[in-house]
C-alpha atoms as a PDB file:
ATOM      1  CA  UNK A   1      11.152  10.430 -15.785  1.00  0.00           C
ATOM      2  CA  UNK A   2      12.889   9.349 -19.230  1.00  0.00           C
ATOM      3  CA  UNK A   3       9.308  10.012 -21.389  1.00  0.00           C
ATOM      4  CA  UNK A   4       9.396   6.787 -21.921  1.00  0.00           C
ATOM      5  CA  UNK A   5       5.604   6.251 -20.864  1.00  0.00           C
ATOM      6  CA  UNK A   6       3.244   9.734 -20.397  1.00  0.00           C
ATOM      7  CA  UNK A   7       1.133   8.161 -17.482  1.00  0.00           C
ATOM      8  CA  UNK A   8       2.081   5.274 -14.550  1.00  0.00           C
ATOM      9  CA  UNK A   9       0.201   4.026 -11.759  1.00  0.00           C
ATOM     10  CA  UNK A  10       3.188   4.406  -8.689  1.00  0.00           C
ATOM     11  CA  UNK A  11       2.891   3.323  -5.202  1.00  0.00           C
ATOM     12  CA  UNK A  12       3.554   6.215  -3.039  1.00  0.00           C
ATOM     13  CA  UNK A  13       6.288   5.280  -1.124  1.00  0.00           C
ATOM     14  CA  UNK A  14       7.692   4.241  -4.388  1.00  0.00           C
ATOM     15  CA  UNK A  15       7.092   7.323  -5.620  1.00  0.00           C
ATOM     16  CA  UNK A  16       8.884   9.458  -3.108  1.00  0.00           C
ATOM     17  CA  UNK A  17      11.562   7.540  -2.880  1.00  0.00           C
ATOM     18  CA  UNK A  18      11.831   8.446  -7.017  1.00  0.00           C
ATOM     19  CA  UNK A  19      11.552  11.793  -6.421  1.00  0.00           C
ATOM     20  CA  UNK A  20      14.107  12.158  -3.192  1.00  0.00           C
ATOM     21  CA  UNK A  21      16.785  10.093  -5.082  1.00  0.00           C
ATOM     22  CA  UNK A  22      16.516   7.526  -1.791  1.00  0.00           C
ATOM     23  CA  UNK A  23      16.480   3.736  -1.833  1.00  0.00           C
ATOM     24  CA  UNK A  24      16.934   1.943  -5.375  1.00  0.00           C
ATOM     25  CA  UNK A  25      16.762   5.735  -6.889  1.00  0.00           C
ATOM     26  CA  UNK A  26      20.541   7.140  -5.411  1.00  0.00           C
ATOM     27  CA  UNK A  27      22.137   6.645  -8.675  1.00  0.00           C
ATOM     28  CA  UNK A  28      19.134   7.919 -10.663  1.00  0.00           C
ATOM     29  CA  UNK A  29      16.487   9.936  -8.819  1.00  0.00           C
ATOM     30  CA  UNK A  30      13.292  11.149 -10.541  1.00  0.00           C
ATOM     31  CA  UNK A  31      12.375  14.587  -9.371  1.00  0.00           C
ATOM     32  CA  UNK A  32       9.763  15.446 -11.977  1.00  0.00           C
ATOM     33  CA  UNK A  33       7.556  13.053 -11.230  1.00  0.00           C
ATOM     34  CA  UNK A  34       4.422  14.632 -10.266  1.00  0.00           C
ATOM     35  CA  UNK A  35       1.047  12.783  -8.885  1.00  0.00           C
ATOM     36  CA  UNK A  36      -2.556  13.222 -10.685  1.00  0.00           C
ATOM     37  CA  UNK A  37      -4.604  11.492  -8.243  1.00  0.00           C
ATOM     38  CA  UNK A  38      -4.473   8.443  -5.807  1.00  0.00           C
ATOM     39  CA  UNK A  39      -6.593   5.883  -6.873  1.00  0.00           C
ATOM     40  CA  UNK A  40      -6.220   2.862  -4.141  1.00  0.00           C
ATOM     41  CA  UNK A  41      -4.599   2.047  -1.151  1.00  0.00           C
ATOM     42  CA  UNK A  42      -2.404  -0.435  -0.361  1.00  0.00           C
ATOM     43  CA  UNK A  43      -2.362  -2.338   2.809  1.00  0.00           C
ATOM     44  CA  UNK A  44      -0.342  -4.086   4.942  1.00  0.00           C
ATOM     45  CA  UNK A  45      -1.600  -7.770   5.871  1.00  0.00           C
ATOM     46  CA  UNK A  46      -0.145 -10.064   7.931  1.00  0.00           C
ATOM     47  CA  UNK A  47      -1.597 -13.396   7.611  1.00  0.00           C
ATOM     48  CA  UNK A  48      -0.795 -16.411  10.005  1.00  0.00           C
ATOM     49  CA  UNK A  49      -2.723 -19.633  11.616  1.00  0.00           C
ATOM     50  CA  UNK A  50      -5.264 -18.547  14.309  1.00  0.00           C
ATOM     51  CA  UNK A  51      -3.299 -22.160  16.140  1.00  0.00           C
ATOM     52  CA  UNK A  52      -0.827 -20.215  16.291  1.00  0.00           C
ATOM     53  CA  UNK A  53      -1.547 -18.112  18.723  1.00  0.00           C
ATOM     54  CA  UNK A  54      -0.022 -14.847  17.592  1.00  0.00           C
ATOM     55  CA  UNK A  55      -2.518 -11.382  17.190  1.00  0.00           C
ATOM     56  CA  UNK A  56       0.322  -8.808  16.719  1.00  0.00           C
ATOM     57  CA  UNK A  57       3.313  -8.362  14.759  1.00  0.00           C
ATOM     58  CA  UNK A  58       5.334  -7.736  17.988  1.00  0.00           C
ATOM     59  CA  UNK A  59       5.090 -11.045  18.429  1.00  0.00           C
ATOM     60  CA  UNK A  60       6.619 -12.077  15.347  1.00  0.00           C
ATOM     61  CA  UNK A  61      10.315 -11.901  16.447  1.00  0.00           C
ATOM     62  CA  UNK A  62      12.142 -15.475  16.125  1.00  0.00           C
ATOM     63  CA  UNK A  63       9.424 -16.670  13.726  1.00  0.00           C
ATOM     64  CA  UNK A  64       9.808 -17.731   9.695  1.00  0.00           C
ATOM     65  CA  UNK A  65       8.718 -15.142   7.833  1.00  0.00           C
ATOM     66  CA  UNK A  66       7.685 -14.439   3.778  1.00  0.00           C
ATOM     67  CA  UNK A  67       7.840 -10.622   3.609  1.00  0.00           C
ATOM     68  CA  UNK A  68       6.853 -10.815  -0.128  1.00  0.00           C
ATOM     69  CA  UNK A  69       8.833 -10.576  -3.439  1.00  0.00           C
ATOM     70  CA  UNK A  70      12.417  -9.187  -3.244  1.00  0.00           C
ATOM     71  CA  UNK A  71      12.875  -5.466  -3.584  1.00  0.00           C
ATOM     72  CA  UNK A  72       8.885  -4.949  -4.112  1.00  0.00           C
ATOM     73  CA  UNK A  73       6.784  -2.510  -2.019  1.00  0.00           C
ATOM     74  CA  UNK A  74       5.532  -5.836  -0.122  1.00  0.00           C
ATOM     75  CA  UNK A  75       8.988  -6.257   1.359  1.00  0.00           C
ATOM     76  CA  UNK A  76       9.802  -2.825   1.980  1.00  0.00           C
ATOM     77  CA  UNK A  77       6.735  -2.197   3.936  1.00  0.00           C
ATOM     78  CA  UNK A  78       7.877  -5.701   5.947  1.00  0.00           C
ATOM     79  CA  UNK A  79      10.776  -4.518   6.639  1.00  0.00           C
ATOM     80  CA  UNK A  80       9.473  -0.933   8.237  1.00  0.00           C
ATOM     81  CA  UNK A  81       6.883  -2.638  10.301  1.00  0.00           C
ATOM     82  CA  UNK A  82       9.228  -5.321  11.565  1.00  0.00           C
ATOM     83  CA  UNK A  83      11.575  -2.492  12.390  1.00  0.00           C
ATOM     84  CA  UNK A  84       9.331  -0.521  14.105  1.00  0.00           C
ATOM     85  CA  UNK A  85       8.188  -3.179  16.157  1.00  0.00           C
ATOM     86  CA  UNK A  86      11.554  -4.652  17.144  1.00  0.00           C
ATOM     87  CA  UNK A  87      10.739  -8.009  15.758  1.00  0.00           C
ATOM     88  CA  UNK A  88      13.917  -9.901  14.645  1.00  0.00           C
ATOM     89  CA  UNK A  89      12.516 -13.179  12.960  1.00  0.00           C
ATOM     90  CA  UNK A  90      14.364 -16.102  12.863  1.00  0.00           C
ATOM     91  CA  UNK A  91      14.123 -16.398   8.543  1.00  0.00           C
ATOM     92  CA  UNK A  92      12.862 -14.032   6.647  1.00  0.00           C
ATOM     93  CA  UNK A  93      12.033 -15.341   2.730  1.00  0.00           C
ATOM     94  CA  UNK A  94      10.711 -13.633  -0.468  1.00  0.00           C
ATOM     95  CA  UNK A  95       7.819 -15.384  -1.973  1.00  0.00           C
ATOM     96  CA  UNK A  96       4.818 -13.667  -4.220  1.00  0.00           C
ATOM     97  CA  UNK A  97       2.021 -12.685  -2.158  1.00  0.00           C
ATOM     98  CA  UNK A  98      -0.059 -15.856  -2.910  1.00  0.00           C
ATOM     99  CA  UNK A  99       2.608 -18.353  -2.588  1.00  0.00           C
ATOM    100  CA  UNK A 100       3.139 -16.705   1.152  1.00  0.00           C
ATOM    101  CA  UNK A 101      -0.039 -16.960   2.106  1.00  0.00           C
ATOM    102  CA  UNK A 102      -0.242 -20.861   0.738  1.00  0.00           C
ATOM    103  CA  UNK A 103       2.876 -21.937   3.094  1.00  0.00           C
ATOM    104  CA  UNK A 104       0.954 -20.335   5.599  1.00  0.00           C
ATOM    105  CA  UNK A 105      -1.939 -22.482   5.013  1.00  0.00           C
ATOM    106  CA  UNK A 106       0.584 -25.327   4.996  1.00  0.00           C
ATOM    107  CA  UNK A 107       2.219 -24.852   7.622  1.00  0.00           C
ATOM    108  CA  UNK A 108       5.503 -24.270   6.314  1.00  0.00           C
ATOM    109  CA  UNK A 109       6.072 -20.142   7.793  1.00  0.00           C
ATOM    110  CA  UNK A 110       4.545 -18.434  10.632  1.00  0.00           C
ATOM    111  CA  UNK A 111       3.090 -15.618   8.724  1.00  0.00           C
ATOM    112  CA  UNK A 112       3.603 -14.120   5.363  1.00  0.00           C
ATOM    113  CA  UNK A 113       2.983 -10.025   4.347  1.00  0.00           C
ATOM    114  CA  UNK A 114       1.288  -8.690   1.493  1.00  0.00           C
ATOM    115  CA  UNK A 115       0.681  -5.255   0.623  1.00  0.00           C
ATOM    116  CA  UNK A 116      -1.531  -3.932  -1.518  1.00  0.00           C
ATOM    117  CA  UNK A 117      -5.558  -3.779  -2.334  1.00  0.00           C
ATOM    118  CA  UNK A 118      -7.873  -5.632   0.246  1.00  0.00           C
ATOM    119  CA  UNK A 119      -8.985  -8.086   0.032  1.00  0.00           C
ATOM    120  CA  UNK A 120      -5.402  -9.713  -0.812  1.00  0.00           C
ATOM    121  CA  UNK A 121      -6.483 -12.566  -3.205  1.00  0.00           C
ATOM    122  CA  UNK A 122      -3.992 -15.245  -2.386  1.00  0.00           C
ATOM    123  CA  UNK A 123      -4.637 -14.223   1.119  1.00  0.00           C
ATOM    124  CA  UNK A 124      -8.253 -14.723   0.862  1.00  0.00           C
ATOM    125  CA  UNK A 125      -7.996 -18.363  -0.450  1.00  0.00           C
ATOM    126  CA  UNK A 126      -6.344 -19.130   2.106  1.00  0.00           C
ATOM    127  CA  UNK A 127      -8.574 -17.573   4.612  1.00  0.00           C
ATOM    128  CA  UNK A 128     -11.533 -19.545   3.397  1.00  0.00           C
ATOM    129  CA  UNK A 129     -10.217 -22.843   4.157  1.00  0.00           C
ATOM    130  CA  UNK A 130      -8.158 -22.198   6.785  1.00  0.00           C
ATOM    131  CA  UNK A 131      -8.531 -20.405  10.163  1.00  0.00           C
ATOM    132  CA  UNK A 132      -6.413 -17.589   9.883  1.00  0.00           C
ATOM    133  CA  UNK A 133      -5.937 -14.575  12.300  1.00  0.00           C
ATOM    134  CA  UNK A 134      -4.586 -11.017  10.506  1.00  0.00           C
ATOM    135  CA  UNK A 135      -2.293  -9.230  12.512  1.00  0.00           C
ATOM    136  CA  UNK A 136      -2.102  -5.495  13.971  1.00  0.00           C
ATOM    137  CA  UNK A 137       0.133  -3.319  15.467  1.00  0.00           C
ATOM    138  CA  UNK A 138      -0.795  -0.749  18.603  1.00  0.00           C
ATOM    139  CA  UNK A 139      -1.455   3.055  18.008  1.00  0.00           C
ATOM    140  CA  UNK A 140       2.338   3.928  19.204  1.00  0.00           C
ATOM    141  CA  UNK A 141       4.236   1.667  16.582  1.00  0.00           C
ATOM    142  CA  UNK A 142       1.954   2.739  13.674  1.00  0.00           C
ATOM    143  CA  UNK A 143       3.307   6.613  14.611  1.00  0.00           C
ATOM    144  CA  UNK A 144       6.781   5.095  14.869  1.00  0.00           C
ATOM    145  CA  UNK A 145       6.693   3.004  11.283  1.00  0.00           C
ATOM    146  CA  UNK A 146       4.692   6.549   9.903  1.00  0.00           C
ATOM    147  CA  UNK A 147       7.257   8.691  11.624  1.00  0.00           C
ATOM    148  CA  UNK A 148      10.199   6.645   9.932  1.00  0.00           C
ATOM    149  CA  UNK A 149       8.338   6.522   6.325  1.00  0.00           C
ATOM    150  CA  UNK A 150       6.097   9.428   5.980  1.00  0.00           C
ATOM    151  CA  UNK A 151       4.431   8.522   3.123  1.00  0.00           C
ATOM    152  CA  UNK A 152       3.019   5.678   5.154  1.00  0.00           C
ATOM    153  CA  UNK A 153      -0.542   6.378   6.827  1.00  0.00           C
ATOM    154  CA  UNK A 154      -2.524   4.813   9.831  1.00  0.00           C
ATOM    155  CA  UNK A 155      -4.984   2.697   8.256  1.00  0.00           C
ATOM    156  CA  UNK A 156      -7.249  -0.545   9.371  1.00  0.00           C
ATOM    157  CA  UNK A 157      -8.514  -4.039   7.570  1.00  0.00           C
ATOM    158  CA  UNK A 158     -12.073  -3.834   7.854  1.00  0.00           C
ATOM    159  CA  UNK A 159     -13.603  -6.162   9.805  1.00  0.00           C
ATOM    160  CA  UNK A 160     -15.364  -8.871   7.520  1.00  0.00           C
ATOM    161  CA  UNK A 161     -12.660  -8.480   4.927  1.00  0.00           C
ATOM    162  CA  UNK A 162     -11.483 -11.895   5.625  1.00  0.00           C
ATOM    163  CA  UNK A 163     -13.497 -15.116   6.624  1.00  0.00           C
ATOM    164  CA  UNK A 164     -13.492 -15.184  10.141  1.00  0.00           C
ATOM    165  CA  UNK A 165     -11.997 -11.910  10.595  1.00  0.00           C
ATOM    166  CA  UNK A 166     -14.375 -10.031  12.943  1.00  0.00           C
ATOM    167  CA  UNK A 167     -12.791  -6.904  14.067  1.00  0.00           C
ATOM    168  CA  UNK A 168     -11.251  -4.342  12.604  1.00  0.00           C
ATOM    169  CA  UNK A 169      -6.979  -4.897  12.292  1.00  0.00           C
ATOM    170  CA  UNK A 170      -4.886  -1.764  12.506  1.00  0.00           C
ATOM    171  CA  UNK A 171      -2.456  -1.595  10.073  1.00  0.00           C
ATOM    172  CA  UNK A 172      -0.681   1.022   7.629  1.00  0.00           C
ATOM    173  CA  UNK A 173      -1.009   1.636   4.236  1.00  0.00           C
ATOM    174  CA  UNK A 174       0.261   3.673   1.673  1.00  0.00           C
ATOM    175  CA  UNK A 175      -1.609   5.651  -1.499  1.00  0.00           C
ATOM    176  CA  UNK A 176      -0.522   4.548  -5.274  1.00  0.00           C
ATOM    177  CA  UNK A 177      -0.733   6.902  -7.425  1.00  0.00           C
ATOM    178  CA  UNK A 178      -1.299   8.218 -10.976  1.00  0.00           C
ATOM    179  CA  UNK A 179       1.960   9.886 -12.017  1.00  0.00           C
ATOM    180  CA  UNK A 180       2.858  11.693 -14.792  1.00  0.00           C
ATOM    181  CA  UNK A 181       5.987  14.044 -15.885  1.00  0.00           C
ATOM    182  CA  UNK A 182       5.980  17.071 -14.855  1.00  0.00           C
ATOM    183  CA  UNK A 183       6.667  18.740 -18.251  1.00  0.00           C
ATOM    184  CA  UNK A 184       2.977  17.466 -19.547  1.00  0.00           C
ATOM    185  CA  UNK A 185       0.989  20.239 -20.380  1.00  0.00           C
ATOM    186  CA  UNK A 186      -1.235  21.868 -18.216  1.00  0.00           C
ATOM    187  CA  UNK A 187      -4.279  21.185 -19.713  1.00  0.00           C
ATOM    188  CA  UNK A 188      -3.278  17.509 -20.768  1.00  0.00           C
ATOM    189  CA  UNK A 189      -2.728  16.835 -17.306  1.00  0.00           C
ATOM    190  CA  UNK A 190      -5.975  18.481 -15.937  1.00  0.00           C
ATOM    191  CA  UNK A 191      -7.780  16.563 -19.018  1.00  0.00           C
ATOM    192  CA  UNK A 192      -6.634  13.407 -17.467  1.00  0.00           C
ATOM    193  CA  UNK A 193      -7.621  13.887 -13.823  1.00  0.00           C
ATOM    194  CA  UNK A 194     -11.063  15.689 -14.729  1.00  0.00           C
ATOM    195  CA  UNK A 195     -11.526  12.307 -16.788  1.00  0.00           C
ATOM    196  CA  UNK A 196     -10.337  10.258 -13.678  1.00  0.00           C
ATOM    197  CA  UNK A 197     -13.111  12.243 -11.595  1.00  0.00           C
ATOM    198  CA  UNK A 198     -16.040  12.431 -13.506  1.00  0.00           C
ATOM    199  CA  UNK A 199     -15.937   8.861 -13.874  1.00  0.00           C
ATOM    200  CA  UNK A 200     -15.017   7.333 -10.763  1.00  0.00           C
ATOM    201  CA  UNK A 201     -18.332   5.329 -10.200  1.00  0.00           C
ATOM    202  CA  UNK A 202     -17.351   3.541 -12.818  1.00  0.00           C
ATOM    203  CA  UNK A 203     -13.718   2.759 -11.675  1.00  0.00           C
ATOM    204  CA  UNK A 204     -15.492   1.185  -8.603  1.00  0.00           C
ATOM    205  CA  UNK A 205     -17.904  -0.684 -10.267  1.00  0.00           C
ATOM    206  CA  UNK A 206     -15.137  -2.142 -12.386  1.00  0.00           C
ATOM    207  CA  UNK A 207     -12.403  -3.070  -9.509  1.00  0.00           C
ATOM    208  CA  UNK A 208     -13.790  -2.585  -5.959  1.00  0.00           C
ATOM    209  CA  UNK A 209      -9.808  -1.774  -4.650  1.00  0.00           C
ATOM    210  CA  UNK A 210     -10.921   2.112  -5.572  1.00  0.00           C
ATOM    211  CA  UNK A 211     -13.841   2.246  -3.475  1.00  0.00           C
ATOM    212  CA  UNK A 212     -11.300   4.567  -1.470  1.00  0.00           C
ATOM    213  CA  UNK A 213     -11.463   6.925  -4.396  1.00  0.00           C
ATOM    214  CA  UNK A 214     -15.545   7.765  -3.444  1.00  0.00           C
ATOM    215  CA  UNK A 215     -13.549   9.886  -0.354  1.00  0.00           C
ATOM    216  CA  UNK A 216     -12.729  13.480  -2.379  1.00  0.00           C
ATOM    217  CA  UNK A 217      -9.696  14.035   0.223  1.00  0.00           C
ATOM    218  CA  UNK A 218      -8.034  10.554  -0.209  1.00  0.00           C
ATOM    219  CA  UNK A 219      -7.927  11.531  -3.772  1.00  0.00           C
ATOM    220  CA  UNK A 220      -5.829  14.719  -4.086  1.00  0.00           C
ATOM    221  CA  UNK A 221      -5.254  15.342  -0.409  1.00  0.00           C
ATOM    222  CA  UNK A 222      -2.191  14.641   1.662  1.00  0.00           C
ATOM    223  CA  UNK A 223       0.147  12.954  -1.067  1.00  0.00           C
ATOM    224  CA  UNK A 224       3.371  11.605  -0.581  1.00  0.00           C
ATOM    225  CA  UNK A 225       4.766  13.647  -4.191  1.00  0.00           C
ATOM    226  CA  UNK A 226       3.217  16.744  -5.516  1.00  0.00           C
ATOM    227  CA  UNK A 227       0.455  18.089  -7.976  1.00  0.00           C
ATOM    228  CA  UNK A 228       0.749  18.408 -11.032  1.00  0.00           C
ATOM    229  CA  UNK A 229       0.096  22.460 -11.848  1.00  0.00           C
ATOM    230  CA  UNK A 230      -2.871  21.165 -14.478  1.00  0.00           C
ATOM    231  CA  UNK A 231      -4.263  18.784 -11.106  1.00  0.00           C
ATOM    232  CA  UNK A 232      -4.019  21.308  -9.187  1.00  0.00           C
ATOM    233  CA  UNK A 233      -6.033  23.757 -11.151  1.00  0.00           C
ATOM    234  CA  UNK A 234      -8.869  21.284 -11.650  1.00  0.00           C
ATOM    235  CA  UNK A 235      -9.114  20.203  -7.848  1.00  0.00           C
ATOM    236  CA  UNK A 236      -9.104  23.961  -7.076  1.00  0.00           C
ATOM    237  CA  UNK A 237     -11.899  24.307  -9.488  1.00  0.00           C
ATOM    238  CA  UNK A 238     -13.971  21.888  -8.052  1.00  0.00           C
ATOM    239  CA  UNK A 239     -13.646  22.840  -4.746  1.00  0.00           C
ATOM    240  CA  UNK A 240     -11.128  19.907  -3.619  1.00  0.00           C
ATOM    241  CA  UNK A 241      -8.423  22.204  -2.730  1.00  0.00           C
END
């Protein structure tokens, strides 16, 4: 917003809130941010002890929580789906996505969130020397938490993400986003996401979180913030738009 920096990668939820002058942003909202492309997806995970016994995160009311770091995207995104859910837990504590997932593995909390790429790597240690169960919410409290935070989407964990994790888990997620200002030129900013385009086999092949980007709609299609004009024109041009 400030010029600052010419190009940011923004989670989309953070984004919007930016641009809507909501959340951390009411003294100093950012309406010219404007979006390039989205180039991963972040997930919600909710990681806990297949002993003990829990498969949804309805179930997690009364239980000792880590919802991730304070103020991050990770607790936010805690916070909605507890919300939606009705789950009151008993403590609620921010930790870093890996140290979460470890007291989880010790024993210490019920279940800790993460959101962001899958696999979630301190999640995934865990996983392979523990058994670990990932938790999911129903069809009607994914349209609630979407409803409530619409620049959420319904989204699911693969099955075989996780060790031992052999169905699909429904979950949301949210798009992060290249962002610029929206006083970059027109043809800077279609420079940048031609560039991004042409060359996303090799964005995958360097950091499997974009596989999402080999899907031509998750890329310029239904994003929380808008175009820029120079996006625009080059997803029009290549028959994306």
């Amino acid at each position: 917003q400030n010029d600052e920096v010419q190009l940011a990668t923004i989670a989309g939820d953070t984004a919007l809130m930016a641009v809507e002058g909501k959340g951390g942003f009411e003294a100093q909202p950012c309406p010219d941010l404007r979006a390039l492309c989205a180039v991963y997806a972040s997930l919600s995970n909710r990681i806990t002890l297949k002993s003990s016994g829990l498969t949804m995160v309805n179930q997690l009311g009364g239980k000792n929580l880590a919802i991730g770091p304070e103020a991050s995207t990770t607790e936010i995104a805690a916070l909605a789906g507890l919300a939606a859910v009705g789950a009151e837990p008993r403590e609620k504590v921010n930790l870093g996505l890996g140290d979460g997932a470890e007291e989880v593995g010790d024993g210490v909390r019920d279940a800790s969130h993460g959101f962001a790429g899958i696999p979630i790597g301190g999640q995934l240690s865990v996983a392979q020397t523990k058994d670990c169960v990932f938790l999911g919410f129903t069809d009607a409290e994914l349209d609630k938490i979407i409803e409530a935070n619409p620049s959420y989407y319904k989204a699911v964990i693969p099955a075989g993400t996780y060790p031992g994790q052999d169905a699909d888990v429904p979950t949301f997620g949210v798009k992060c986003l290249i962002v610029v200002n929206a006083d970059m030129p027109d043809e800077t900013a279609r420079a940048f996401t031609e560039a991004l385009n042409t060359h996303v086999g090799n964005l995958v092949a360097a950091h499997a979180s974009m596989t999402a980007m080999e899907d031509p709609n998750f890329i310029c299609k239904d994003l929380p913030i808008a175009l820029h004009p120079g996006a625009e024109q080059y997803y029009k041009e290549a028959g994306m738009l």
